[in-house]
PDB file of N, CA and C in Angstrom:
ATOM      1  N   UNK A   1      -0.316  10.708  15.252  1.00  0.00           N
ATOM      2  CA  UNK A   1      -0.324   9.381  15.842  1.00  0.00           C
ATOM      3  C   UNK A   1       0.976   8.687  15.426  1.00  0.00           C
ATOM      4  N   UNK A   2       1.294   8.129  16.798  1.00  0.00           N
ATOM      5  CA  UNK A   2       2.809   7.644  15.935  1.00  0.00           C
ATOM      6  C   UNK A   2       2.647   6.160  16.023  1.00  0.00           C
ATOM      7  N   UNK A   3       2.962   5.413  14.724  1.00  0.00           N
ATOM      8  CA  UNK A   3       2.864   3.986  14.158  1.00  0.00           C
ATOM      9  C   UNK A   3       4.227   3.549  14.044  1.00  0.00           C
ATOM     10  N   UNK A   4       5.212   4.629  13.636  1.00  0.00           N
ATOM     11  CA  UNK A   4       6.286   3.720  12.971  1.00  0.00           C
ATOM     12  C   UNK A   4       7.005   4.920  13.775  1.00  0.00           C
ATOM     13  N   UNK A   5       8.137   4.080  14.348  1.00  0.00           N
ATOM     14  CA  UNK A   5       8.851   4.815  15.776  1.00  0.00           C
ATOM     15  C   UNK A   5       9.822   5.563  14.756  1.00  0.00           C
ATOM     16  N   UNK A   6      10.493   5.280  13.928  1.00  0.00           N
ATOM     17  CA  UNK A   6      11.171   6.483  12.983  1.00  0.00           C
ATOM     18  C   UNK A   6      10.683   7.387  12.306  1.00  0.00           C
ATOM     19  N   UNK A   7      11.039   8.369  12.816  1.00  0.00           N
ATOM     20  CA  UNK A   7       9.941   9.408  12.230  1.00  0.00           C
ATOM     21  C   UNK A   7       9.596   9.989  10.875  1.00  0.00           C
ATOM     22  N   UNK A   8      11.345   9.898  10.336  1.00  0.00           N
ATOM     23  CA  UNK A   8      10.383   9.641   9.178  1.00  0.00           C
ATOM     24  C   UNK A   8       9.812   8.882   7.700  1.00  0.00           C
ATOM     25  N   UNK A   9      10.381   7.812   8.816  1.00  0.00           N
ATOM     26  CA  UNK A   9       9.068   6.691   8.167  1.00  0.00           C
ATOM     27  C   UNK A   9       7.515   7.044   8.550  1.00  0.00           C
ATOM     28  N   UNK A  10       7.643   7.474   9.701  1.00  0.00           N
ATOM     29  CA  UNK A  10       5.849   7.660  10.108  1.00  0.00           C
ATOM     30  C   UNK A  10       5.584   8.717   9.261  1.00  0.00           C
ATOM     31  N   UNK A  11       6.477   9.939   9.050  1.00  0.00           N
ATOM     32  CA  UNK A  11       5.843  10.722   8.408  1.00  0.00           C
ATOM     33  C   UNK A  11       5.554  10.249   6.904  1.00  0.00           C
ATOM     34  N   UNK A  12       5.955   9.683   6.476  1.00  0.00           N
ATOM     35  CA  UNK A  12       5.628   9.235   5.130  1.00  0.00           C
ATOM     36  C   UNK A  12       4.627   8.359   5.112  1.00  0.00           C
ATOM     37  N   UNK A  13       4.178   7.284   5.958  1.00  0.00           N
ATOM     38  CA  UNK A  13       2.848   6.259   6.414  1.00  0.00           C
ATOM     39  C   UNK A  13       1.850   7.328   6.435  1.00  0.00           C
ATOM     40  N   UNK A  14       1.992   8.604   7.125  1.00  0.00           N
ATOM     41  CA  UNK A  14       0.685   8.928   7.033  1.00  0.00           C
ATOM     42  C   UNK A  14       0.563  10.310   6.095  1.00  0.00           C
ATOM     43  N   UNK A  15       1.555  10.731   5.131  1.00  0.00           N
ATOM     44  CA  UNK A  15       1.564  11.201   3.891  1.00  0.00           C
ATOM     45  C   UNK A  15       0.642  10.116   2.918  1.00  0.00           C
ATOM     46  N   UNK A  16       0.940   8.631   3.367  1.00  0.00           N
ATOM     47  CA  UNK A  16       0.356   7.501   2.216  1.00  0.00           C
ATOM     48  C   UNK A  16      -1.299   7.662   2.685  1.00  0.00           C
ATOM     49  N   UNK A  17      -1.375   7.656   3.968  1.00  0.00           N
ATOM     50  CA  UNK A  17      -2.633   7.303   4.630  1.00  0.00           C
ATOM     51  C   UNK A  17      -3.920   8.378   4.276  1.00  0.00           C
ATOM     52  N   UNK A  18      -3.343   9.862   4.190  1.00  0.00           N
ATOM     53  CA  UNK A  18      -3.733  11.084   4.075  1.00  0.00           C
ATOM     54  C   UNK A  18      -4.424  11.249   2.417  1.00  0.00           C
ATOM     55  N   UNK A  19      -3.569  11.083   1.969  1.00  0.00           N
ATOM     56  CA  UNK A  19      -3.339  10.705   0.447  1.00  0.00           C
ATOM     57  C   UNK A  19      -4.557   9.841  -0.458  1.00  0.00           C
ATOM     58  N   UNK A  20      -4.596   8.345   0.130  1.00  0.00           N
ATOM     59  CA  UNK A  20      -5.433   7.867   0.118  1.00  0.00           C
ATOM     60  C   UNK A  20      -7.076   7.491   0.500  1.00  0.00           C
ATOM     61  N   UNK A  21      -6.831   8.634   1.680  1.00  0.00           N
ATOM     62  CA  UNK A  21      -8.096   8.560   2.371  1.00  0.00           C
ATOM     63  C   UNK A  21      -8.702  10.281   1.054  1.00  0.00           C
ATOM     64  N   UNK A  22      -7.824  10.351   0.790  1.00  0.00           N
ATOM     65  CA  UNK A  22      -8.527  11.737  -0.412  1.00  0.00           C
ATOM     66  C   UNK A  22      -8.916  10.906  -1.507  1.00  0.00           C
ATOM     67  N   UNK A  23      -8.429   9.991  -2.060  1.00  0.00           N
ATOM     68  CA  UNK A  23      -9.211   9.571  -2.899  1.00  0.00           C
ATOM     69  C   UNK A  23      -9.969   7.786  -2.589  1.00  0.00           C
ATOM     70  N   UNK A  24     -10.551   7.926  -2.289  1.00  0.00           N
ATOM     71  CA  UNK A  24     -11.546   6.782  -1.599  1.00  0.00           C
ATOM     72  C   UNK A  24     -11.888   6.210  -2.520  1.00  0.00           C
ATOM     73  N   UNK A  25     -12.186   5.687  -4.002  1.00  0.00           N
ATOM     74  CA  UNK A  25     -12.908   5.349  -4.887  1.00  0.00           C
ATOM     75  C   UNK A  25     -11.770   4.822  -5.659  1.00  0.00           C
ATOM     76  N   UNK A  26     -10.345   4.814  -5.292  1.00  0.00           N
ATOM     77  CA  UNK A  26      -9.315   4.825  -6.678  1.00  0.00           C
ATOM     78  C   UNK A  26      -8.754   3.436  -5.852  1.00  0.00           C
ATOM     79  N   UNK A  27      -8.002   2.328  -6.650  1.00  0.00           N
ATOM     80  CA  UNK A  27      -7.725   0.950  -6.279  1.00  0.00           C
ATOM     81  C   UNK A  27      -6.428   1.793  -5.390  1.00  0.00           C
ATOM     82  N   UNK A  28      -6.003   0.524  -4.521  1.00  0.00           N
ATOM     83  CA  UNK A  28      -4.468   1.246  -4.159  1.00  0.00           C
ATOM     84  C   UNK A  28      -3.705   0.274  -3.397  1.00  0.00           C
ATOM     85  N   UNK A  29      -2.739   0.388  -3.545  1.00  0.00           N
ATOM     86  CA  UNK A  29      -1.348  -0.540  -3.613  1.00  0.00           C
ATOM     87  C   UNK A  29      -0.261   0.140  -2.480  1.00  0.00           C
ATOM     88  N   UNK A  30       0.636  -0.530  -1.877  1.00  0.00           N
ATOM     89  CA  UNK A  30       1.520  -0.196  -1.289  1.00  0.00           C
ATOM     90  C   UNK A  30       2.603  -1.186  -1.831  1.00  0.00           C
ATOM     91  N   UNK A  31       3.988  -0.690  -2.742  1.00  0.00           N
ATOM     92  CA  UNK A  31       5.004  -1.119  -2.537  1.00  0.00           C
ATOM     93  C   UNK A  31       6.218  -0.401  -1.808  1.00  0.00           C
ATOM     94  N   UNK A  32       6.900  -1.224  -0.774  1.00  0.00           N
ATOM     95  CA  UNK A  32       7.904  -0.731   0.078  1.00  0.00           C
ATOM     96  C   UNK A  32       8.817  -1.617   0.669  1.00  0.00           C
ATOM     97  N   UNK A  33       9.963  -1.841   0.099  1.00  0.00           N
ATOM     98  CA  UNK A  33      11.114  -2.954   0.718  1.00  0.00           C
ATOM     99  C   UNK A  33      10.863  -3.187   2.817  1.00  0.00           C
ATOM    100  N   UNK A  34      10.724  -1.948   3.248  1.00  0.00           N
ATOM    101  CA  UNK A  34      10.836  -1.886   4.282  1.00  0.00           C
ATOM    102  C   UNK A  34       9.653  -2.465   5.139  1.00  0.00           C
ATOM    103  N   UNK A  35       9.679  -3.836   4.823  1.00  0.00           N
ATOM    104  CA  UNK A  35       8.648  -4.358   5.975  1.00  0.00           C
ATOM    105  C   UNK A  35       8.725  -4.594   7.476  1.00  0.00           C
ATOM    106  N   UNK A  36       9.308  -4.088   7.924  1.00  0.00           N
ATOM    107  CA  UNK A  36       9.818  -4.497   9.357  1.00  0.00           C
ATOM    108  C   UNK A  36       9.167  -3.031   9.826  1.00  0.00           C
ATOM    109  N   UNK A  37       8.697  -2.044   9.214  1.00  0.00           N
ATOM    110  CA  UNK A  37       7.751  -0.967   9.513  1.00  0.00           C
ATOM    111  C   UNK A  37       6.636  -0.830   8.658  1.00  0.00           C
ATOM    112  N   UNK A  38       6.360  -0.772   7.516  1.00  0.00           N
ATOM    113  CA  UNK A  38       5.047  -0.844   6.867  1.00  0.00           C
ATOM    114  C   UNK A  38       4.412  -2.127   6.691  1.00  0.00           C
ATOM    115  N   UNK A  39       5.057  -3.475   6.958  1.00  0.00           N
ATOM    116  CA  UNK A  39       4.569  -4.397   7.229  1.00  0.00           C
ATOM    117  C   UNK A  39       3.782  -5.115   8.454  1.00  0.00           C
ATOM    118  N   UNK A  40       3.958  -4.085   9.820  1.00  0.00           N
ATOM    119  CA  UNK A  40       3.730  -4.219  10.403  1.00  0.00           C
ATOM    120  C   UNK A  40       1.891  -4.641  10.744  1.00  0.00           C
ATOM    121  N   UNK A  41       1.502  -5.477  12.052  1.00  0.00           N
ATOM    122  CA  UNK A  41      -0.110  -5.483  12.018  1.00  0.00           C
ATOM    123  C   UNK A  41      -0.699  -3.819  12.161  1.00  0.00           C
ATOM    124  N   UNK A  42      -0.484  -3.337  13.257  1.00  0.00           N
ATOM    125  CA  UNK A  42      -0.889  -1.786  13.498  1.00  0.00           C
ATOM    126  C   UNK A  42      -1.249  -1.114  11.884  1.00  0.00           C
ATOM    127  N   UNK A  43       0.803  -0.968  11.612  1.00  0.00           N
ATOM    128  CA  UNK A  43       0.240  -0.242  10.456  1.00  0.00           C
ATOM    129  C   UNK A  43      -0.753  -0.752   8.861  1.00  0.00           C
ATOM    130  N   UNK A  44      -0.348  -1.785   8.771  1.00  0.00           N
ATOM    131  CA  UNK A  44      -1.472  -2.904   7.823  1.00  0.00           C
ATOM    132  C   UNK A  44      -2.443  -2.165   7.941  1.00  0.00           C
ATOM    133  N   UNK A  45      -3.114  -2.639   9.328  1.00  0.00           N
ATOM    134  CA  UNK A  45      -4.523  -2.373   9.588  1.00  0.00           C
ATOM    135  C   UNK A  45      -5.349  -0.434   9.185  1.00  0.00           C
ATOM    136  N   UNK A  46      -4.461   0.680   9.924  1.00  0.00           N
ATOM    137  CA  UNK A  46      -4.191   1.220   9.276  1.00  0.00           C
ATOM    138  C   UNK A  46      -4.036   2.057   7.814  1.00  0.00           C
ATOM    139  N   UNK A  47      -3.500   0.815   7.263  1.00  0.00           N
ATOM    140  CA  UNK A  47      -3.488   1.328   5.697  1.00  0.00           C
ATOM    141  C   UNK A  47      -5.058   0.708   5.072  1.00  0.00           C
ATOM    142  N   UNK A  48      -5.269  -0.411   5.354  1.00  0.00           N
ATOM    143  CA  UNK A  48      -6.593  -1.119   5.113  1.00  0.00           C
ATOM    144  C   UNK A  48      -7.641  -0.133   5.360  1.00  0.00           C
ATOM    145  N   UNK A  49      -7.898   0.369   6.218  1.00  0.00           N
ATOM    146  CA  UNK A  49      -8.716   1.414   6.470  1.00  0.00           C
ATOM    147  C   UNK A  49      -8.950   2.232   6.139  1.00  0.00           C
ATOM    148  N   UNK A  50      -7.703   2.664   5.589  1.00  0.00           N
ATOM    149  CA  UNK A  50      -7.546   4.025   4.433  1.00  0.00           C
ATOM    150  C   UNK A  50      -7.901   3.510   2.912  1.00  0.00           C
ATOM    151  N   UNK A  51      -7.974   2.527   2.920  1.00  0.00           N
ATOM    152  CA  UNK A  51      -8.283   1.507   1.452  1.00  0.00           C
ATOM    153  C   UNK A  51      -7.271   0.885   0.699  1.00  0.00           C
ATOM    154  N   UNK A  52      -5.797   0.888   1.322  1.00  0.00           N
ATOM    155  CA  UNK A  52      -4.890   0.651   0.679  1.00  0.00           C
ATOM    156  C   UNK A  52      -4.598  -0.805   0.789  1.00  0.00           C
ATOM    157  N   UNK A  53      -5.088  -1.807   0.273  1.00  0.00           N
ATOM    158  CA  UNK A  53      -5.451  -2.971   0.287  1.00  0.00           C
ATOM    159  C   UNK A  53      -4.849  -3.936   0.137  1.00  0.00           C
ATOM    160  N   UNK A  54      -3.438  -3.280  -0.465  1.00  0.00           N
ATOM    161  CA  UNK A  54      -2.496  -4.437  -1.363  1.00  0.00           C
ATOM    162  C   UNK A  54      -1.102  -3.775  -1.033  1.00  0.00           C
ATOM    163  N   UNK A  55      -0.633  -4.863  -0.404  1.00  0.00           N
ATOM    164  CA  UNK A  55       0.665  -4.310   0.290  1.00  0.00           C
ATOM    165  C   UNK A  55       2.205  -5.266  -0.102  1.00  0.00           C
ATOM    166  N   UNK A  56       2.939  -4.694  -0.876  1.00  0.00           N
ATOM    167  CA  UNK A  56       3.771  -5.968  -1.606  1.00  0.00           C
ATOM    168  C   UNK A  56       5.325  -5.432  -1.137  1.00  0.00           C
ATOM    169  N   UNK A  57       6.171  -6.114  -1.153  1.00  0.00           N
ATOM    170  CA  UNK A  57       7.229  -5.769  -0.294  1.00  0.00           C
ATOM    171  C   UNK A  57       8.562  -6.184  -0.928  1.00  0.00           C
ATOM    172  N   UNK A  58       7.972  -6.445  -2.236  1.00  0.00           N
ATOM    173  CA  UNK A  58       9.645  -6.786  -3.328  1.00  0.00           C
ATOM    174  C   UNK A  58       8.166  -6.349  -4.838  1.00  0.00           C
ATOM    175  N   UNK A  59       9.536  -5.838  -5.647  1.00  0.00           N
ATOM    176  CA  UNK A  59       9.130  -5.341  -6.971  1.00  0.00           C
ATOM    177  C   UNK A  59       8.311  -6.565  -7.860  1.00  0.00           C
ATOM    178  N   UNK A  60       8.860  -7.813  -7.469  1.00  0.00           N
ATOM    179  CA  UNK A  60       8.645  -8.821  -8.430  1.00  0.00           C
ATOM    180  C   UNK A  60       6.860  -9.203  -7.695  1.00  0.00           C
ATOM    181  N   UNK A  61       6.866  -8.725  -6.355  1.00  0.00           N
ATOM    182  CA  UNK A  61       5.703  -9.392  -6.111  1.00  0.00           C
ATOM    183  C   UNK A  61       4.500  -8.354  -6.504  1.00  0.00           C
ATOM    184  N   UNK A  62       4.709  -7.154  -6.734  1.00  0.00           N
ATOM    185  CA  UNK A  62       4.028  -6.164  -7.329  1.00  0.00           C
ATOM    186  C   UNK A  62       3.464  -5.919  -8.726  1.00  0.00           C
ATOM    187  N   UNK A  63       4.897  -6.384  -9.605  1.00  0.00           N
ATOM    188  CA  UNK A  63       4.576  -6.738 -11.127  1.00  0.00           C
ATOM    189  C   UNK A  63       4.091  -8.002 -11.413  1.00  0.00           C
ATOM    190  N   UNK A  64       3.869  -8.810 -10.349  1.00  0.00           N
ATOM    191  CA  UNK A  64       2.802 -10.029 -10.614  1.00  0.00           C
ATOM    192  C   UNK A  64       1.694  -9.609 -10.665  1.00  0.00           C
ATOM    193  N   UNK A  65       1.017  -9.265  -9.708  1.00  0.00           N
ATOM    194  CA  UNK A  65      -0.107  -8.470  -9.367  1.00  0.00           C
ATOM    195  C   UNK A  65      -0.356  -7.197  -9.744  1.00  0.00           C
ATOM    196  N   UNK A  66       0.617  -6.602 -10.899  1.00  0.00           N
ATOM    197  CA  UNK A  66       0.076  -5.237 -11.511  1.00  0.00           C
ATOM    198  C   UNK A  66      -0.528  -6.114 -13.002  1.00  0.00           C
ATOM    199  N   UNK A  67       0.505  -6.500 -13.410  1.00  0.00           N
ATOM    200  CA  UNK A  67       0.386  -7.612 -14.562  1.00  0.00           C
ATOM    201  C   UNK A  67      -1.295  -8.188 -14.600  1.00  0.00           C
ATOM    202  N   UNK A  68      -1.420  -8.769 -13.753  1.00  0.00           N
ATOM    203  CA  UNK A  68      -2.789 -10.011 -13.253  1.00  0.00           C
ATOM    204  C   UNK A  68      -3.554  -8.942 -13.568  1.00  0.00           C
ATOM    205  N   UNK A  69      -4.043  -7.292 -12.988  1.00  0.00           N
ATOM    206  CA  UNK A  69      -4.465  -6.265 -12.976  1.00  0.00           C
ATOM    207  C   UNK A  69      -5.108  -6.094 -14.666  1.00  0.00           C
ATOM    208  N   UNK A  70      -3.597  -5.727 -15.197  1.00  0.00           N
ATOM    209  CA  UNK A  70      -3.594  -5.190 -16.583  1.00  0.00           C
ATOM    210  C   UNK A  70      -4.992  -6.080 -17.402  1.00  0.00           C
ATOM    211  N   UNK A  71      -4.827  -7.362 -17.258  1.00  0.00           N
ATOM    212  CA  UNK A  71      -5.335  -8.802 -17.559  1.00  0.00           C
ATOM    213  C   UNK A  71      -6.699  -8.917 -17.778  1.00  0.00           C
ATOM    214  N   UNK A  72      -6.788  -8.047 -16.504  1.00  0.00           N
ATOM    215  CA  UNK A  72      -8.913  -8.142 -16.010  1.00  0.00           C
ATOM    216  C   UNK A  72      -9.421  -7.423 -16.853  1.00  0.00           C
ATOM    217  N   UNK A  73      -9.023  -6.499 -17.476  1.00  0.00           N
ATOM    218  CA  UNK A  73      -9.070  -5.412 -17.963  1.00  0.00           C
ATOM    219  C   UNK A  73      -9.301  -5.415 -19.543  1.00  0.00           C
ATOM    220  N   UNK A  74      -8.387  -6.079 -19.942  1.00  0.00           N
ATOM    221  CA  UNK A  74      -8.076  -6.709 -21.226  1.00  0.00           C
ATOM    222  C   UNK A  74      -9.395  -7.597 -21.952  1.00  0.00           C
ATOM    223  N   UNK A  75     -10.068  -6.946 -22.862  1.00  0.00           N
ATOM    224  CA  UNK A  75     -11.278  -8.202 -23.213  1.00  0.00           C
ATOM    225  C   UNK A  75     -10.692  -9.002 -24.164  1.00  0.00           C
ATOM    226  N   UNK A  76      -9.435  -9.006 -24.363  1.00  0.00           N
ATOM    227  CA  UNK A  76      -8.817  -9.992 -25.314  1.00  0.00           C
ATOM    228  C   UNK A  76      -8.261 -11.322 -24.258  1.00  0.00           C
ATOM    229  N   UNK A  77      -7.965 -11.091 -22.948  1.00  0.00           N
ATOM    230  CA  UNK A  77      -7.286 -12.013 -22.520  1.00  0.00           C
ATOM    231  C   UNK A  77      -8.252 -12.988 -21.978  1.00  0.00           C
TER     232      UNK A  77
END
């Protein structure tokens, strides 16, 4: 199925998609500068489906939200 007209960007979307749909039970994240193709609605939707839930598109917005992660976790914090 083609989502992302460069191919291989698509091939790597659904290396992520494939990937994730194998492990169904594990949290999962997408970081990728390139939003003008993995940001897209199609592919979003897409990745959502596969369970990949969290889609961040600069490093800093990722280590906020890996950070916040670490946190929940933590019975000290």
């Amino acid at each position: 199925m083609l989502l992302i007209q460069d191919p291989t960007d698509n091939s790597i979307l659904h290396c992520i998609l494939a990937h994730a749909r194998e492990h169904p039970s594990d949290q999962k994240a997408l970081l990728s500068g390139n939003s003008n193709d993995f940001g897209i609605h199609p592919v979003q939707e897409q990745l959502r489906q596969a369970g990949v839930n969290k889609f961040f598109s600069t490093a800093k917005q990722f280590l906020d939200w890996f950070t916040s992660q670490a946190h929940r976790d933590d019975p000290l914090s």
